[in-house]
PDB file of N, CA and C in Angstrom:
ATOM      1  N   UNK A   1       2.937 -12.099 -22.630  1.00  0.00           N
ATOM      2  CA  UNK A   1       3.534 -11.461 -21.468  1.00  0.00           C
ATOM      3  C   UNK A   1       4.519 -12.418 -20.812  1.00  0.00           C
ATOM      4  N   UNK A   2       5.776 -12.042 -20.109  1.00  0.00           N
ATOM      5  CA  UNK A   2       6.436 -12.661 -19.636  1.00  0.00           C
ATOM      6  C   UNK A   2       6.565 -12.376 -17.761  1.00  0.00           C
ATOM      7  N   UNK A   3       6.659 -13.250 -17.386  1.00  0.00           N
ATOM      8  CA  UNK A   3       6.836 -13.083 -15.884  1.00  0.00           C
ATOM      9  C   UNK A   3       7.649 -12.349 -15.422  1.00  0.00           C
ATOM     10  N   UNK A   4       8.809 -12.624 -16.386  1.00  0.00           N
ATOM     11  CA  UNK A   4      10.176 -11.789 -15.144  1.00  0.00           C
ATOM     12  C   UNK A   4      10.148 -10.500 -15.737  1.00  0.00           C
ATOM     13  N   UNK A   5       9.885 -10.266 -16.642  1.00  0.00           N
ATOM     14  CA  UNK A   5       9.696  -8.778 -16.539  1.00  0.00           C
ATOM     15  C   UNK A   5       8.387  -7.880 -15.402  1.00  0.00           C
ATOM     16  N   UNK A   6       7.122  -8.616 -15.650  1.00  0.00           N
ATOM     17  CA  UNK A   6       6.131  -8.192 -15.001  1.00  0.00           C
ATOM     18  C   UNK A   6       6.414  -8.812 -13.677  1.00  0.00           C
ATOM     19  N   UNK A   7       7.218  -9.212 -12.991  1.00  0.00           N
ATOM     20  CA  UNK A   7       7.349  -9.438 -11.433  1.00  0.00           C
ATOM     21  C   UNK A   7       8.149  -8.370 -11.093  1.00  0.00           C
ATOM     22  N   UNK A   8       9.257  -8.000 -12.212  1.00  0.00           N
ATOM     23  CA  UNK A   8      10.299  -6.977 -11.939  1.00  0.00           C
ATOM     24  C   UNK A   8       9.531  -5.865 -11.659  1.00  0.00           C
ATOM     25  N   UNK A   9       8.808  -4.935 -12.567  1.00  0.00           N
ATOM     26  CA  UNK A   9       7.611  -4.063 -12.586  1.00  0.00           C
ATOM     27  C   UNK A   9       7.068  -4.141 -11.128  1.00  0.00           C
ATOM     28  N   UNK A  10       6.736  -5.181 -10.716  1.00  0.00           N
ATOM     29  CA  UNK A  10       5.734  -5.427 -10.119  1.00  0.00           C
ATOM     30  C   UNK A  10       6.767  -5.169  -8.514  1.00  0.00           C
ATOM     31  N   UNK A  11       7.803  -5.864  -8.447  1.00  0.00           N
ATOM     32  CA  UNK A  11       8.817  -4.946  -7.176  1.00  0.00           C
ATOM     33  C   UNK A  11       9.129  -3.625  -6.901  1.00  0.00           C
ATOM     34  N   UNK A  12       9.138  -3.159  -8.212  1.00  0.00           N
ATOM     35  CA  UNK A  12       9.723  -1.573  -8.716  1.00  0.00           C
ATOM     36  C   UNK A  12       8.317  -0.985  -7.876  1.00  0.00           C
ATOM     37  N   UNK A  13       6.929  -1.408  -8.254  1.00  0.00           N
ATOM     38  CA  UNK A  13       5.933  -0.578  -7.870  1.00  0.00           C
ATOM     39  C   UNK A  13       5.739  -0.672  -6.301  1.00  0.00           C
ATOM     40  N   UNK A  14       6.221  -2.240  -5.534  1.00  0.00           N
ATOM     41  CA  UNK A  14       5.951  -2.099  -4.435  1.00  0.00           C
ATOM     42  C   UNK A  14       6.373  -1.596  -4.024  1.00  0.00           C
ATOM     43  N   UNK A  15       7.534  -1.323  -3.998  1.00  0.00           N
ATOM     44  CA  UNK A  15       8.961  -0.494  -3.438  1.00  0.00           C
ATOM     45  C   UNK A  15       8.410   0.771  -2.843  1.00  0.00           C
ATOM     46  N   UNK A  16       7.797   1.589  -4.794  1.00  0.00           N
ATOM     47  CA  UNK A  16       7.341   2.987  -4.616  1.00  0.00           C
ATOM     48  C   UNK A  16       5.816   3.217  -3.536  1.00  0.00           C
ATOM     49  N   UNK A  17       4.797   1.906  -3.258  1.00  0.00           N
ATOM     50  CA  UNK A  17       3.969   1.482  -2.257  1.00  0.00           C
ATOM     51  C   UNK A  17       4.776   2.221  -1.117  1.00  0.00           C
ATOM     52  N   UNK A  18       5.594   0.978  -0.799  1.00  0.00           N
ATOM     53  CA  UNK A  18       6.064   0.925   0.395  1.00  0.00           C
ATOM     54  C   UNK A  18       6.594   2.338   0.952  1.00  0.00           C
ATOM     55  N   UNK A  19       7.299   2.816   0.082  1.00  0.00           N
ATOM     56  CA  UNK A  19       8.135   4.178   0.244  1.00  0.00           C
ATOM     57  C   UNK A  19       7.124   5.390   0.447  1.00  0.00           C
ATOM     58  N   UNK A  20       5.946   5.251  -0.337  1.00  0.00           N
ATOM     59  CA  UNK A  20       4.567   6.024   0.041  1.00  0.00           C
ATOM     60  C   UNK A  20       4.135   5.887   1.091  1.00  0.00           C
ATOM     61  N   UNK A  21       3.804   4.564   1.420  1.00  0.00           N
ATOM     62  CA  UNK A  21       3.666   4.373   2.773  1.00  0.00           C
ATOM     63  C   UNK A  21       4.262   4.666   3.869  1.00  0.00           C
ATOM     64  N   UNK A  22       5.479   4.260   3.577  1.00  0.00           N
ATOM     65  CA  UNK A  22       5.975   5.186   4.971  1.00  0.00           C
ATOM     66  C   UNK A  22       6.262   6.674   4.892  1.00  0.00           C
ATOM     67  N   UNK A  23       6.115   7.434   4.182  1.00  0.00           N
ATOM     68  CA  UNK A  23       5.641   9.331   4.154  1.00  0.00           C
ATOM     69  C   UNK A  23       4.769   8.902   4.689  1.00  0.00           C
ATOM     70  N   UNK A  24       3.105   8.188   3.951  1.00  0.00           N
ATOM     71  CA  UNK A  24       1.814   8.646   5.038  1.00  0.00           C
ATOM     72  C   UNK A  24       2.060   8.349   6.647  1.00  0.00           C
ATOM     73  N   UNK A  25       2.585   7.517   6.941  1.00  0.00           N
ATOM     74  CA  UNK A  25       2.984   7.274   8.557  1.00  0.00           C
ATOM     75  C   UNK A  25       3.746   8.293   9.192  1.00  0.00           C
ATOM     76  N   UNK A  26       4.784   8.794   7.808  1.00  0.00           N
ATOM     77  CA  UNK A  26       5.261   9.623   9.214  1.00  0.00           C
ATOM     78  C   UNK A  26       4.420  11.194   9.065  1.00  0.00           C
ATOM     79  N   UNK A  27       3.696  11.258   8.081  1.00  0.00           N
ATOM     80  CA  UNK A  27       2.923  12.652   8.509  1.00  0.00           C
ATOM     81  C   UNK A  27       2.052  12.428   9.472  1.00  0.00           C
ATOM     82  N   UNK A  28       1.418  11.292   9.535  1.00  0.00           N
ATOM     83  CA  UNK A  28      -0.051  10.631  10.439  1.00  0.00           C
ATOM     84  C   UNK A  28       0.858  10.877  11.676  1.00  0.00           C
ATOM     85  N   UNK A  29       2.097   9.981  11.822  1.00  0.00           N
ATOM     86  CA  UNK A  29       2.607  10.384  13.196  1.00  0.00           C
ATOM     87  C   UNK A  29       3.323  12.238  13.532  1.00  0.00           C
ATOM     88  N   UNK A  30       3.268  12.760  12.707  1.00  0.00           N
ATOM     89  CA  UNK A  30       3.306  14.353  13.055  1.00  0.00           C
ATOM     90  C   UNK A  30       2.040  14.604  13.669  1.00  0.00           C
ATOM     91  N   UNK A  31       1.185  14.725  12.899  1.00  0.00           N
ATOM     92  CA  UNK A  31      -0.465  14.852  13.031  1.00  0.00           C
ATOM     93  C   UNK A  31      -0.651  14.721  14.127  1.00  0.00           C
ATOM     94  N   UNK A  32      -0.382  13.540  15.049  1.00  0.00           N
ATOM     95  CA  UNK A  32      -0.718  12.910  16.133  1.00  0.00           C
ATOM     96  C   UNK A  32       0.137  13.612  16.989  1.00  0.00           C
ATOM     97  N   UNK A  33       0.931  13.908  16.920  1.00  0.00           N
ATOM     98  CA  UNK A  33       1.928  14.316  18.070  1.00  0.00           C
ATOM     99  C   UNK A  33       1.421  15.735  18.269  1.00  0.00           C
ATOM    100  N   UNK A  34       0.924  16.490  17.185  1.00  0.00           N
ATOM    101  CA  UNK A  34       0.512  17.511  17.131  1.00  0.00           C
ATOM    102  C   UNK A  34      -0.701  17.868  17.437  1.00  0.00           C
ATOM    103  N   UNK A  35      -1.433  16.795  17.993  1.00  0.00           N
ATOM    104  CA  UNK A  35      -3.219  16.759  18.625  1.00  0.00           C
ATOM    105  C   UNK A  35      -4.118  16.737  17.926  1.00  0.00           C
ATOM    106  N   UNK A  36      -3.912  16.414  16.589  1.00  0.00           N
ATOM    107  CA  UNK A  36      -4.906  16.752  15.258  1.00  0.00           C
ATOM    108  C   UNK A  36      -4.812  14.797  15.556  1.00  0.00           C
ATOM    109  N   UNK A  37      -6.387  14.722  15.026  1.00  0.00           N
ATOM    110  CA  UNK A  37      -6.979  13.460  14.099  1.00  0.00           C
ATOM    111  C   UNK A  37      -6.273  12.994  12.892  1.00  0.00           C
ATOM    112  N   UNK A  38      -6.481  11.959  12.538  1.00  0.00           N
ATOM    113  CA  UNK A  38      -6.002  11.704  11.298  1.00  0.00           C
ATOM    114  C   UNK A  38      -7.222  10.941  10.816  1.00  0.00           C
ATOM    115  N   UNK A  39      -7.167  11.583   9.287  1.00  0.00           N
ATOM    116  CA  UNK A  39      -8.457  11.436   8.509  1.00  0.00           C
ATOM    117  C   UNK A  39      -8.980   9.789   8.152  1.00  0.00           C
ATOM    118  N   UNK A  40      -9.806   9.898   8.245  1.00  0.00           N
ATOM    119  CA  UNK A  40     -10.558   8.523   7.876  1.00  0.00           C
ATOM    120  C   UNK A  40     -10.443   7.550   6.418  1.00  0.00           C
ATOM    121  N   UNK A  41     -10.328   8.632   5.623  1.00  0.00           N
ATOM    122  CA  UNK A  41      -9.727   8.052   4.225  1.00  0.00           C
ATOM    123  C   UNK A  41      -8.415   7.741   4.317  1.00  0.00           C
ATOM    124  N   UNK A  42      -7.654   8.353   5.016  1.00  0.00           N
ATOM    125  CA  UNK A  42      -5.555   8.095   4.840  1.00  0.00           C
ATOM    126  C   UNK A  42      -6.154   6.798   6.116  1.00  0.00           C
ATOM    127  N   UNK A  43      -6.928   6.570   6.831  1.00  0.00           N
ATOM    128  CA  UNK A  43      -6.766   5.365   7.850  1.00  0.00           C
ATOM    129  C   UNK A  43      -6.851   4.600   6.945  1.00  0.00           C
ATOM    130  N   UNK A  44      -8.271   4.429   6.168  1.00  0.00           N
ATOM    131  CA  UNK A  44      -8.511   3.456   5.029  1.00  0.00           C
ATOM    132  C   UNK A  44      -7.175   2.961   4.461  1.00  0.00           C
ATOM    133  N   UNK A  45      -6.614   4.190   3.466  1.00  0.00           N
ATOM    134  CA  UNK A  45      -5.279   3.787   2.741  1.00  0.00           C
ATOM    135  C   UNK A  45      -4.465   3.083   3.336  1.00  0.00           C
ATOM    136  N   UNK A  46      -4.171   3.159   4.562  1.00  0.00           N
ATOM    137  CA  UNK A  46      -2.968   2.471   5.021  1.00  0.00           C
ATOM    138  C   UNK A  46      -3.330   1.159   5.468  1.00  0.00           C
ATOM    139  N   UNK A  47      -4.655   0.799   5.656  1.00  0.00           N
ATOM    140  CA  UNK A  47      -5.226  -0.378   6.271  1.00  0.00           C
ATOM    141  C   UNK A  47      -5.309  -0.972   4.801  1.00  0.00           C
ATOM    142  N   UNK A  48      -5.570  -0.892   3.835  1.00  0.00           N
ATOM    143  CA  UNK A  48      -5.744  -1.584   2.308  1.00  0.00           C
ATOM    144  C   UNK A  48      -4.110  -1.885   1.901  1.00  0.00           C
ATOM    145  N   UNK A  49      -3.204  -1.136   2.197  1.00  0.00           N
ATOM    146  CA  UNK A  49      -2.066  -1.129   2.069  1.00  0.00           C
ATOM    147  C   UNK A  49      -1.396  -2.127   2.259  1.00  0.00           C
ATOM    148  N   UNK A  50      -1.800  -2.177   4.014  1.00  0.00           N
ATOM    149  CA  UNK A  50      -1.383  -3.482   4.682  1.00  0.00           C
ATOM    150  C   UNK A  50      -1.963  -4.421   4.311  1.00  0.00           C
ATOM    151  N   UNK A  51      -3.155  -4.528   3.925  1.00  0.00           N
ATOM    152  CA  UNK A  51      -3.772  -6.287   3.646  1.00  0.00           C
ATOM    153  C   UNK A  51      -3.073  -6.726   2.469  1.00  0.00           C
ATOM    154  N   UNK A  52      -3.086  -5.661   1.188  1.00  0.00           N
ATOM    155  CA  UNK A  52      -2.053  -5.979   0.177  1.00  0.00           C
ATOM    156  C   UNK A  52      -0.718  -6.799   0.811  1.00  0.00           C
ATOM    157  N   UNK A  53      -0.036  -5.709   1.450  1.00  0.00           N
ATOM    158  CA  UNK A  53       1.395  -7.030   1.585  1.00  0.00           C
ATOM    159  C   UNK A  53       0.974  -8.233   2.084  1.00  0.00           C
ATOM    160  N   UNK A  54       0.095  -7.868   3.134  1.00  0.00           N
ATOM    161  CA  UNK A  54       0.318  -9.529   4.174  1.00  0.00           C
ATOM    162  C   UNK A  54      -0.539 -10.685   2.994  1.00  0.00           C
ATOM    163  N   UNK A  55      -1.563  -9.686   2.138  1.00  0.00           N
ATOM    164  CA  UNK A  55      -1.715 -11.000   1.492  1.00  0.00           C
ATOM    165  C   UNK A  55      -0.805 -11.676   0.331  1.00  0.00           C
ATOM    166  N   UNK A  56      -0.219 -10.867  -0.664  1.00  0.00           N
ATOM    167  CA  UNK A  56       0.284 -11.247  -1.431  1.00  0.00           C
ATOM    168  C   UNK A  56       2.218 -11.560  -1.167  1.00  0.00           C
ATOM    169  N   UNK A  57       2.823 -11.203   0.278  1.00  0.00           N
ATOM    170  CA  UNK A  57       4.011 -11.346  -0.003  1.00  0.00           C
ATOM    171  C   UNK A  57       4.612 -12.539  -0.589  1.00  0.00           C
ATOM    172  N   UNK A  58       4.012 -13.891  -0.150  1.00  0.00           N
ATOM    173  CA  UNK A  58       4.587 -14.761  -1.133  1.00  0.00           C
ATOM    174  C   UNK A  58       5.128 -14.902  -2.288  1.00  0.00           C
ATOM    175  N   UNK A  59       3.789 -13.605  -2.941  1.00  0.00           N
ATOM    176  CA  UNK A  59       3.953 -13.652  -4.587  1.00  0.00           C
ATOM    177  C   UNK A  59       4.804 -12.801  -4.826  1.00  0.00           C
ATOM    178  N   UNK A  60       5.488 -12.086  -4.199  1.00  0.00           N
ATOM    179  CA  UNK A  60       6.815 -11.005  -4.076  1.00  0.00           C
ATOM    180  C   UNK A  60       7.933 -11.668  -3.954  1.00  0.00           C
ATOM    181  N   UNK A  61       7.908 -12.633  -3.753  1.00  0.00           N
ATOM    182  CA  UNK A  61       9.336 -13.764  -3.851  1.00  0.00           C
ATOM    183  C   UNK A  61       9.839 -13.684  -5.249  1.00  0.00           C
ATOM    184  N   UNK A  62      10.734 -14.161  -5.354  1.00  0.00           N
ATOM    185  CA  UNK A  62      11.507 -14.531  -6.492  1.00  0.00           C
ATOM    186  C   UNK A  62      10.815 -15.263  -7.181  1.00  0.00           C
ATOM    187  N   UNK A  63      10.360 -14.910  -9.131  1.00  0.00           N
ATOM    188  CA  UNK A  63       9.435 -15.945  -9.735  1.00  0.00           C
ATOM    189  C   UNK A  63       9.861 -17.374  -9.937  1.00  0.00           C
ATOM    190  N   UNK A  64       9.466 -18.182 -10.143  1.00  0.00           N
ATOM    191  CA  UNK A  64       9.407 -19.805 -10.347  1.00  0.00           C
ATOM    192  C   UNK A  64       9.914 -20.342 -11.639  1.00  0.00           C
ATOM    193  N   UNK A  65      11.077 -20.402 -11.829  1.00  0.00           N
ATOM    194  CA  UNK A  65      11.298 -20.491 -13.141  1.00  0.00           C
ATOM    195  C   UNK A  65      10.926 -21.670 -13.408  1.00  0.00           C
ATOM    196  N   UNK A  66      10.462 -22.926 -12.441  1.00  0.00           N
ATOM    197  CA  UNK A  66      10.268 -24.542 -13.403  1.00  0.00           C
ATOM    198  C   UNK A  66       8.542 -24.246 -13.510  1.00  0.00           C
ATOM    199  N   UNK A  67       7.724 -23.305 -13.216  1.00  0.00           N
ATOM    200  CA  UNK A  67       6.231 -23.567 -13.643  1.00  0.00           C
ATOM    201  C   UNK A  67       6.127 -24.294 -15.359  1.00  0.00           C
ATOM    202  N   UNK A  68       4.772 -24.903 -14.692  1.00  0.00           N
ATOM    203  CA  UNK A  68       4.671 -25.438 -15.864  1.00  0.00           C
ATOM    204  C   UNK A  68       4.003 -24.220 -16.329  1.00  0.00           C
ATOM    205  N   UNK A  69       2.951 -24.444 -17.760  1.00  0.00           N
ATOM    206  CA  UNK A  69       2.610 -23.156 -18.142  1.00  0.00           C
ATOM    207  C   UNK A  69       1.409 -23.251 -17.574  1.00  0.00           C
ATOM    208  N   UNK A  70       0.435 -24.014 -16.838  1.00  0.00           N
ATOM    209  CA  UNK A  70      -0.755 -23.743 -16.442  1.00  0.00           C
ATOM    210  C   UNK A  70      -0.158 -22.881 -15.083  1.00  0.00           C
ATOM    211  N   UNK A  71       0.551 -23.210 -13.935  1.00  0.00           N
ATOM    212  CA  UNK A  71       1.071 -22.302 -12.776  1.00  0.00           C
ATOM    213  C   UNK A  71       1.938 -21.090 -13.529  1.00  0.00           C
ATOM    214  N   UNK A  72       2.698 -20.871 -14.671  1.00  0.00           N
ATOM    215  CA  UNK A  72       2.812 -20.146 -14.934  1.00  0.00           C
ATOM    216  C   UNK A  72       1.622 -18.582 -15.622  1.00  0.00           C
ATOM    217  N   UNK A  73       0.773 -19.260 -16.251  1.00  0.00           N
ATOM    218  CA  UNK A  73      -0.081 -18.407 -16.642  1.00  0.00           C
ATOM    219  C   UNK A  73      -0.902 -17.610 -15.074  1.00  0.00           C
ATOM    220  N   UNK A  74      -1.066 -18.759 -14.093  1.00  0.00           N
ATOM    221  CA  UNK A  74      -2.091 -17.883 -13.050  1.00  0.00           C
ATOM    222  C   UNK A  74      -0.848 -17.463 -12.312  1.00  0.00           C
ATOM    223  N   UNK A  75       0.245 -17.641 -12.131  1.00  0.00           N
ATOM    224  CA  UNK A  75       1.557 -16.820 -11.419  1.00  0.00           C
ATOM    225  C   UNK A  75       1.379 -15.455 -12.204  1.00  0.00           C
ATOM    226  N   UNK A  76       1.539 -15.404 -13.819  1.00  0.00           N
ATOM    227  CA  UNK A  76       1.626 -13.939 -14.339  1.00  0.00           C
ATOM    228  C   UNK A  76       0.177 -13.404 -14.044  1.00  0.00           C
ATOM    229  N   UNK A  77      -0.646 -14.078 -13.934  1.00  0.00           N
ATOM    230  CA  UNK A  77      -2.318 -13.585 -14.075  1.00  0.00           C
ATOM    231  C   UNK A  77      -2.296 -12.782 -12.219  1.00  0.00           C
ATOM    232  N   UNK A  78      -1.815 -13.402 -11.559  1.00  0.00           N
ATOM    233  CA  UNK A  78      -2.051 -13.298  -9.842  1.00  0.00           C
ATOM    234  C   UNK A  78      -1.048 -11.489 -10.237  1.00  0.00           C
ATOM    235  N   UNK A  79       0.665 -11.775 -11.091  1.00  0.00           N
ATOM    236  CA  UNK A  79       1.121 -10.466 -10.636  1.00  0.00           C
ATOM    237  C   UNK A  79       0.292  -9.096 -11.381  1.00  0.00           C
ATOM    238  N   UNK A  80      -0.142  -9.415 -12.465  1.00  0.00           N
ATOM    239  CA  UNK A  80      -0.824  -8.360 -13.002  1.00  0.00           C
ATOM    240  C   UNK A  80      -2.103  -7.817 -11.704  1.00  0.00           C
ATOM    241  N   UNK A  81      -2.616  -8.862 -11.594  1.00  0.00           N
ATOM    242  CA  UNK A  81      -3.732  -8.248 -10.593  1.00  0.00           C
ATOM    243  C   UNK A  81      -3.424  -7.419  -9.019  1.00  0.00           C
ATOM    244  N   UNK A  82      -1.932  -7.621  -8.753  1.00  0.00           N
ATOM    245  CA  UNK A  82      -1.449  -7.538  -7.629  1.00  0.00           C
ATOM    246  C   UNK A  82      -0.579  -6.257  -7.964  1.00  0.00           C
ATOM    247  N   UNK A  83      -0.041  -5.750  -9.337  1.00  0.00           N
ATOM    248  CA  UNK A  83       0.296  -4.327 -10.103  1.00  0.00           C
ATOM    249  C   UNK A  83      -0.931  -3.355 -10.333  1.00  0.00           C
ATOM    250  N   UNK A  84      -1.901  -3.851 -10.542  1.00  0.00           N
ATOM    251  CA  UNK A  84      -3.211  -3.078 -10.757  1.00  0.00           C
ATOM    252  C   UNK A  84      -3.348  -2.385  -9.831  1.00  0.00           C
ATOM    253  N   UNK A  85      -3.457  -3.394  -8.571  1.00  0.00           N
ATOM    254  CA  UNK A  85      -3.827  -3.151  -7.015  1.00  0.00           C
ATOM    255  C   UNK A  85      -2.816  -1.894  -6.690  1.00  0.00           C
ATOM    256  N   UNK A  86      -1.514  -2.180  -6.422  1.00  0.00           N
ATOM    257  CA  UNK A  86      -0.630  -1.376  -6.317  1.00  0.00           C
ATOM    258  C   UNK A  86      -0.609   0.089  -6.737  1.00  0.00           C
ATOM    259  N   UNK A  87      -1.228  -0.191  -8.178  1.00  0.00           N
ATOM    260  CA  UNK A  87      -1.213   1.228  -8.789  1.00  0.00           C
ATOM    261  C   UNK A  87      -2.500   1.846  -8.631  1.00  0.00           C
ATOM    262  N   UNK A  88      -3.130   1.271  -8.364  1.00  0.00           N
ATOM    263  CA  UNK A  88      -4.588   2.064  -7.860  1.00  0.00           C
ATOM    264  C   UNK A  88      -4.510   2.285  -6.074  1.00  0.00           C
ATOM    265  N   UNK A  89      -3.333   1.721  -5.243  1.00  0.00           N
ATOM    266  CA  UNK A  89      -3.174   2.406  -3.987  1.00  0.00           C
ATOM    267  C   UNK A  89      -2.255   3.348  -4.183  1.00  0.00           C
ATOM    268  N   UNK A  90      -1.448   3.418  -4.746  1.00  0.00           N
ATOM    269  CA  UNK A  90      -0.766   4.885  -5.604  1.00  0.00           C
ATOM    270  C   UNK A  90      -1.076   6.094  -5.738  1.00  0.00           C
ATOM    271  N   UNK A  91      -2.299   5.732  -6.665  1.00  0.00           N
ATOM    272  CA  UNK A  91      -3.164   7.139  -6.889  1.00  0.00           C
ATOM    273  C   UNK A  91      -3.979   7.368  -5.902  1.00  0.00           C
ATOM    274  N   UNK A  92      -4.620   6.264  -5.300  1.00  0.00           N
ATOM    275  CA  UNK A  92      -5.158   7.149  -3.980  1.00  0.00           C
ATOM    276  C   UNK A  92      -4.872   7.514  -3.016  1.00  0.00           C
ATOM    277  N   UNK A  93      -3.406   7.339  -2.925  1.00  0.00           N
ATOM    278  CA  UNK A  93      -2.842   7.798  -1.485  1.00  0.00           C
ATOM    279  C   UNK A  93      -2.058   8.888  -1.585  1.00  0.00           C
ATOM    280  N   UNK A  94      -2.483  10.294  -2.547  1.00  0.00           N
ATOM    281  CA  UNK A  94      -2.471  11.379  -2.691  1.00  0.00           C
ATOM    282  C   UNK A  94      -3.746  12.066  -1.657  1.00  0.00           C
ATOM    283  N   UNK A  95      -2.923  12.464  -0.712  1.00  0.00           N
ATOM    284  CA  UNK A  95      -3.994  13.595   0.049  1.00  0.00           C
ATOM    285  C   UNK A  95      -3.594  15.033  -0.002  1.00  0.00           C
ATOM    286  N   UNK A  96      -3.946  15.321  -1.091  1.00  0.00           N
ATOM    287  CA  UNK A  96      -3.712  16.686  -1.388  1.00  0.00           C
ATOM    288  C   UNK A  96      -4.019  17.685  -0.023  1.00  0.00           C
ATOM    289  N   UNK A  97      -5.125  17.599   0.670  1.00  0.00           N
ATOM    290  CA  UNK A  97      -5.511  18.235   2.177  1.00  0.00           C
ATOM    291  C   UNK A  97      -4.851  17.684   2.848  1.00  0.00           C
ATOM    292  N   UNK A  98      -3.782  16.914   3.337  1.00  0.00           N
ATOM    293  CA  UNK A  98      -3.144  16.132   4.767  1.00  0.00           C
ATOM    294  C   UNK A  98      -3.850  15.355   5.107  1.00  0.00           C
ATOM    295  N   UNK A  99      -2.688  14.692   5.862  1.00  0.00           N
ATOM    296  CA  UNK A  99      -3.861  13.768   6.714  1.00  0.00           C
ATOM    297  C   UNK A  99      -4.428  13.636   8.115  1.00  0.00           C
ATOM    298  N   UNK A 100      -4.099  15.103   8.543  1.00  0.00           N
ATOM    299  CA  UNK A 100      -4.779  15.606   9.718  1.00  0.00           C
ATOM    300  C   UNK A 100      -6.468  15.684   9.572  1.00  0.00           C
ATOM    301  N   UNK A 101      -6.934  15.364   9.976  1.00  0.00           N
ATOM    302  CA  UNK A 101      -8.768  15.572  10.516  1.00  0.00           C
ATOM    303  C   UNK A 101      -8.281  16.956  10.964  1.00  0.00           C
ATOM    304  N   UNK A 102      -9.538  18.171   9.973  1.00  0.00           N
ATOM    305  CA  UNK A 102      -9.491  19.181  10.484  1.00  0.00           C
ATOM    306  C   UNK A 102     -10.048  19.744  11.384  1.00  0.00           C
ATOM    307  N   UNK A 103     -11.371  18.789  12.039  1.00  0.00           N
ATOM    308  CA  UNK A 103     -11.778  18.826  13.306  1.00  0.00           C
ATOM    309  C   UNK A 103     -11.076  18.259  14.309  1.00  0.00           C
ATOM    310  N   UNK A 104     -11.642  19.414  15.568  1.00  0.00           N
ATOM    311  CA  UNK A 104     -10.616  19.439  16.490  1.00  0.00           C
ATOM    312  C   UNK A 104     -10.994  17.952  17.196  1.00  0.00           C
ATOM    313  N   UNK A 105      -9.701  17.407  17.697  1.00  0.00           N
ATOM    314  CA  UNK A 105      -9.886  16.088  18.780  1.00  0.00           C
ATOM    315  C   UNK A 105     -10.391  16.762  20.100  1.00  0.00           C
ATOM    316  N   UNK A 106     -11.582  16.038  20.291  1.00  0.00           N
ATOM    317  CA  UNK A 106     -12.254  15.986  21.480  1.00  0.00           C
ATOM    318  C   UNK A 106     -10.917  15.753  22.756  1.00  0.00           C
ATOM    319  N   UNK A 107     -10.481  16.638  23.795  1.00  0.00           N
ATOM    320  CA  UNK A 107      -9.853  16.605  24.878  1.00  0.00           C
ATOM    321  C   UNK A 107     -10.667  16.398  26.339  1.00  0.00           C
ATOM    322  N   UNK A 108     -10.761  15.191  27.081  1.00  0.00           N
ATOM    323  CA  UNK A 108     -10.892  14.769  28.141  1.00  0.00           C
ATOM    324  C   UNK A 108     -10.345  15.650  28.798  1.00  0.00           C
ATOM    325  N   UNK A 109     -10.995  16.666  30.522  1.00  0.00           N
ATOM    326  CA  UNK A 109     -10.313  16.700  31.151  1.00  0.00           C
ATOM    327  C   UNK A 109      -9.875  15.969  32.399  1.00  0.00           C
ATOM    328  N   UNK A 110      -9.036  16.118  33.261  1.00  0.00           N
ATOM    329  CA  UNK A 110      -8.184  15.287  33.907  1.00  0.00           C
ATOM    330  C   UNK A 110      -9.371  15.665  34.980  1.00  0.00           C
ATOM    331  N   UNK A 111      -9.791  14.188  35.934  1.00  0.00           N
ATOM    332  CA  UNK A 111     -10.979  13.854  37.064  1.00  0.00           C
ATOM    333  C   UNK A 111     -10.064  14.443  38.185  1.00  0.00           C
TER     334      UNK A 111
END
């Protein structure tokens, strides 16, 4: 396996992350504006979402072309695991039902 291809891959997928991600936000923020909940699983997704970037953006940099091959092998080993990740928040951040909570939000009235 080579790095610069699998880092390339590996931008291409965040991209399509990222671009997912922001659809689920802006339906969550319809949802909300609209007095509906937003579901507990799409909260999940977007909270796993985020730990992904903040943890790995480093490794989203531009690859290292002087590694030796021991930093090179766990550089390609870190992006594969960090494409896996990606593509398994992919598939689960299909909410075929929305991501409105179809129970109603509890309304406070005014004291």
């Amino acid at each position: 396996m080579n790095l610069q291809p699998n880092h390339g891959a590996l931008e291409k997928e965040m991209k399509s992350l990222m671009d997912h991600r922001e659809e689920v936000e802006a339906e969550t923020r319809l949802a909300d504006d609209q007095g509906h909940g937003i579901r507990a699983d799409v909260k999940m997704w977007l909270v796993h979402v985020e730990e992904l970037l903040r943890k790995n953006n480093p490794i989203l940099g531009p690859p290292q072309c002087s590694l030796n091959c021991c930093k090179w092998c766990g550089a390609n080993w870190e992006v594969i695991k960090i494409f896996n990740e990606i593509t398994r928040l992919l598939d689960a951040g299909s909410f075929p039902n929305g991501v409105a909570d179809p129970s109603p939000r509890a309304v406070l009235p005014f004291p």
